[in-house]
Protein backbone atom coordinates (compact mmCIF):
# COMPACT_ATOMS: atom_id res chain seq x y z
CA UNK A 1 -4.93 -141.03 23.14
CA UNK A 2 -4.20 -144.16 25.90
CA UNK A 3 -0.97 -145.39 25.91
CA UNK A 4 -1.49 -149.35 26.03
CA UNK A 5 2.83 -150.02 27.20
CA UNK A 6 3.86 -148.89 30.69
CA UNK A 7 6.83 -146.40 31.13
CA UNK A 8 10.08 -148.22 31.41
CA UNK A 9 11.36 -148.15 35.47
CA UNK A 10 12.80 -145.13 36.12
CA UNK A 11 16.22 -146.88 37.22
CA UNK A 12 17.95 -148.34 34.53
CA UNK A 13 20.20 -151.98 35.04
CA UNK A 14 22.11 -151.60 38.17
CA UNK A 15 25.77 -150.49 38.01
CA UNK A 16 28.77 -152.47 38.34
CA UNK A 17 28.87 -150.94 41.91
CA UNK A 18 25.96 -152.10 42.90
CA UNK A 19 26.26 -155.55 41.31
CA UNK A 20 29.76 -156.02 43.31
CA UNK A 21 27.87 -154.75 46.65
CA UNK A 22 24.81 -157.44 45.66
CA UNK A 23 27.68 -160.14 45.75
CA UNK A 24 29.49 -159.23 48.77
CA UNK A 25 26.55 -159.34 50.71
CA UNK A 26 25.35 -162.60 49.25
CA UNK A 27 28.89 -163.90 50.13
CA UNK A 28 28.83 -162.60 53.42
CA UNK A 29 25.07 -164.29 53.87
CA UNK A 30 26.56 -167.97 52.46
CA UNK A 31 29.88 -167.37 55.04
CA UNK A 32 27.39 -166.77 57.98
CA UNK A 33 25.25 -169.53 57.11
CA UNK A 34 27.78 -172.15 56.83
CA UNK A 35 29.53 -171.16 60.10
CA UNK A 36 26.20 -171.40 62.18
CA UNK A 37 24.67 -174.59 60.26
CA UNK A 38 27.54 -176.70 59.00
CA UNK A 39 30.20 -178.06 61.76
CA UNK A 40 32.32 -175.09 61.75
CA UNK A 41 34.91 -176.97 64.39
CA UNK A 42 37.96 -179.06 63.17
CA UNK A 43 37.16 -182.65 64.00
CA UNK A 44 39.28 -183.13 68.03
CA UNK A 45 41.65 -186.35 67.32
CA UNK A 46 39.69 -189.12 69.44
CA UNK A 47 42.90 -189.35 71.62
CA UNK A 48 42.57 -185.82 73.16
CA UNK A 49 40.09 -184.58 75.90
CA UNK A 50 39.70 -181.06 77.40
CA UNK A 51 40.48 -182.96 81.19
CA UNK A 52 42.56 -185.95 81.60
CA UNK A 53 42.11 -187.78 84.07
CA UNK A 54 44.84 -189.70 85.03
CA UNK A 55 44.47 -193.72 85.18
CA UNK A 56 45.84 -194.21 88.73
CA UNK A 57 42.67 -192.85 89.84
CA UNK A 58 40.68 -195.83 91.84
CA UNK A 59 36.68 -196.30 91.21
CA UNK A 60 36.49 -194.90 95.24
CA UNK A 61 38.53 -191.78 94.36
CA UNK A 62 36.24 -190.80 90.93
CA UNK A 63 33.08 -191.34 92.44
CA UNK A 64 33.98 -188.80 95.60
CA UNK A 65 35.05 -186.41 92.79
CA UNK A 66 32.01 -186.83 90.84
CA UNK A 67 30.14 -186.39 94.14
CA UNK A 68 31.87 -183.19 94.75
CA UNK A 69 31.37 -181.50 90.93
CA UNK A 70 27.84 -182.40 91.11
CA UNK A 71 27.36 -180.88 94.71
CA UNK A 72 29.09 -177.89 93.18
CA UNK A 73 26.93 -177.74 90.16
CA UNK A 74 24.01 -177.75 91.71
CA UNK A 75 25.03 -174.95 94.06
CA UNK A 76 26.08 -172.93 91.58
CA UNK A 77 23.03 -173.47 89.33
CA UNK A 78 20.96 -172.46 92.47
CA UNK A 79 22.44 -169.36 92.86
CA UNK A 80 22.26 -168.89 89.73
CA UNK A 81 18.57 -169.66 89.31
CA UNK A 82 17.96 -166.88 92.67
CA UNK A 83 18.07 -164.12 90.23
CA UNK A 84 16.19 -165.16 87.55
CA UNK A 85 12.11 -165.02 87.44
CA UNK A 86 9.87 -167.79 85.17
CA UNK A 87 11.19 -170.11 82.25
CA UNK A 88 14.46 -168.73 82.58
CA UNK A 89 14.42 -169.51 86.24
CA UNK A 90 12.25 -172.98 86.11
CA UNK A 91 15.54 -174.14 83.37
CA UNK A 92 18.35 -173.53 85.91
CA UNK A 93 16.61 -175.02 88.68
CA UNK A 94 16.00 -177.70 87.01
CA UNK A 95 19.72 -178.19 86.58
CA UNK A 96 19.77 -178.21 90.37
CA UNK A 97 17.31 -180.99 90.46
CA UNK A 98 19.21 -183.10 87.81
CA UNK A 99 22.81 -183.09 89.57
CA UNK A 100 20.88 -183.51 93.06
CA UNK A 101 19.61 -186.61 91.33
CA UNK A 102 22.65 -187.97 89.35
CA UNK A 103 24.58 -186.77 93.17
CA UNK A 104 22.23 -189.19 94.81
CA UNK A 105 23.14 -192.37 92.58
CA UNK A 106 26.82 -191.72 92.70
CA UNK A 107 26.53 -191.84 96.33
CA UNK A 108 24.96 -194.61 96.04
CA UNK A 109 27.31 -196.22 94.43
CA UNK A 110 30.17 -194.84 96.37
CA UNK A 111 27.94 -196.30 99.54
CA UNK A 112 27.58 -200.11 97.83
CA UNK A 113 31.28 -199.52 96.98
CA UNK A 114 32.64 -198.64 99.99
CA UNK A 115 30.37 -201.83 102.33
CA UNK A 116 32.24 -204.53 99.65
């Protein structure tokens, strides 16, 4: 004779073990996701920055020191693009080509600056 109904599954309903394992790791999945996707930071009061600068600074003064980070930026990013082969390589160096460029218009500036 055929038997027309399937066997039940072999495992019976999960255990309350099991269950509380289920929900940890679905907790741990929801804490994960919200820390990479949702703005995990507290919001920085508009009044605070990481470097003040302060405001006795002249327009002269700031553009030499802008001159200088980005002429240390891009030295850096060179050296750092000497050890590094294809897309990794053609990124950083293109960092080196950006401050050379933004470099180049503060000195301009500095030059127009500095002949008023």
């Amino acid at each position: 004779m055929k038997k027309i109904v399937p066997d039940p599954p072999s495992s019976g309903l999960p255990d309350a073990a099991e269950c509380l394992a289920l929900s940890l790791d679905r907790a741990a999945a929801e804490r994960a996701l919200n820390y990479y996707l949702n703005d995990h930071q507290p919001a920085r009061p508009v009044g605070t920055a990481t470097y003040a600068i302060p405001d006795s600074v002249n327009l002269e003064a700031a553009l030499a020191q802008a001159s200088d980070l980005l002429r240390c930026m891009g030295a850096t990013a060179s050296e750092a693009g000497n050890g590094l082969n294809g897309s990794p390589r053609d990124v950083v160096l293109s960092i080196v080509h950006l401050a050379e460029l933004a470099k180049a218009y503060v000195d301009k500036s500095l030059d127009c600056l500095v002949a008023h």
